[in-house]
Protein backbone atom coordinates (compact mmCIF):
# COMPACT_ATOMS: atom_id res chain seq x y z
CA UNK A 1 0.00 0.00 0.00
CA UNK A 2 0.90 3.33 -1.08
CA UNK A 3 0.79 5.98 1.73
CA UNK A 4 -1.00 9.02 -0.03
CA UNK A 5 -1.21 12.50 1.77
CA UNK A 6 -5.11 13.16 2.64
CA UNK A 7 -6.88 16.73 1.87
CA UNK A 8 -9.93 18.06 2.50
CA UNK A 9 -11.45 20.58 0.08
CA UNK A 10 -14.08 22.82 0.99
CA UNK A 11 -16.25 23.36 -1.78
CA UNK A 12 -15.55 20.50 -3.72
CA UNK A 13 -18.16 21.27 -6.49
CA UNK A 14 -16.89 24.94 -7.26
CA UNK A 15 -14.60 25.74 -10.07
CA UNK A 16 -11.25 26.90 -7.49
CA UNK A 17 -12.33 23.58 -5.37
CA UNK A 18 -12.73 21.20 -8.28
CA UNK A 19 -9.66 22.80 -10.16
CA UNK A 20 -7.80 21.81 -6.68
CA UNK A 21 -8.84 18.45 -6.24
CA UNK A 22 -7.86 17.47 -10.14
CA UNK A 23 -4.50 19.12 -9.19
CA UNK A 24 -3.85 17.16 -6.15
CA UNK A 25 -5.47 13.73 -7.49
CA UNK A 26 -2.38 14.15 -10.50
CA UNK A 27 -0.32 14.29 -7.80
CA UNK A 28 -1.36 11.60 -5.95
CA UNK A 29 -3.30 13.03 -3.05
CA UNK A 30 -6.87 11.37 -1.91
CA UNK A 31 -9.30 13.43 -0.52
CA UNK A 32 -13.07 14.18 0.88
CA UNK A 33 -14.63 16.91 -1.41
CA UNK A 34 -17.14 18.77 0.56
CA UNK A 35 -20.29 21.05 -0.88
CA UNK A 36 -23.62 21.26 -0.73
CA UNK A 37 -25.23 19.45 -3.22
CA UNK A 38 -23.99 15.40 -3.41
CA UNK A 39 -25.14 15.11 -6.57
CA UNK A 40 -22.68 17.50 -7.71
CA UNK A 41 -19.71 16.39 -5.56
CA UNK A 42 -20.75 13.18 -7.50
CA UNK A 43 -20.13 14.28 -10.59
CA UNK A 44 -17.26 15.96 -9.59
CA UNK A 45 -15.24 12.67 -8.48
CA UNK A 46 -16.54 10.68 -11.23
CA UNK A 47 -14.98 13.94 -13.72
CA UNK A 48 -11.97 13.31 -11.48
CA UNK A 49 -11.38 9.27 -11.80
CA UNK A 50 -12.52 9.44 -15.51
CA UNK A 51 -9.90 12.17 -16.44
CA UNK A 52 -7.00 10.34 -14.59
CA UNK A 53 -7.76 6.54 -16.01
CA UNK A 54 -7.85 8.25 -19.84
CA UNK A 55 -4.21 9.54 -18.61
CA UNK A 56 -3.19 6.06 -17.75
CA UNK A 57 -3.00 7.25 -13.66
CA UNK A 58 -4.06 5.21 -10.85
CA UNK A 59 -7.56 6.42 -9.47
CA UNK A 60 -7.37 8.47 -6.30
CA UNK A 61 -9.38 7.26 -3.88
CA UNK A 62 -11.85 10.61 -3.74
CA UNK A 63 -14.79 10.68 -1.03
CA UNK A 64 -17.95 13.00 -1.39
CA UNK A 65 -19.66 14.44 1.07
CA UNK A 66 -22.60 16.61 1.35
CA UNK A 67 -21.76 19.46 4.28
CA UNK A 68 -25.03 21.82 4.06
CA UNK A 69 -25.20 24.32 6.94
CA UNK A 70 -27.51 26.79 5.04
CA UNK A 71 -30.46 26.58 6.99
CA UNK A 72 -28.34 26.34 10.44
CA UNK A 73 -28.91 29.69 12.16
């Protein structure tokens, strides 16, 4: 087994969140994505794996997470 560093990114669904995650998952990171909307965060780590297998990398293991605090007061 291959230790990985771990991140967690905020915002996982947004462009400067998403952007991040492809950027670390190239370099060999795993990671929880966090947003609002798991549908979204989904997509996002499906976008992810898809984009690194057509490069031949090894799929990062990516985990999704829905974090809404919206209606929290």
């Amino acid at each position: 087994m291959v230790d990985r560093p771990t991140v967690l990114i905020a915002g996982g669904n947004g462009n400067v969140g998403g952007g991040a995650a492809m950027e670390l998952a190239r370099r060999g990171a795993q990671f929880v994505l966090l947003g609002r909307k798991s549908n979204t965060l989904d997509a996002r780590a499906d976008r992810i794996r898809d984009e690194l297998a057509g490069q031949g990398g090894d799929a990062p293991l990516i985990q999704a997470l829905e974090a809404d605090l919206s209606d929290q007061v």
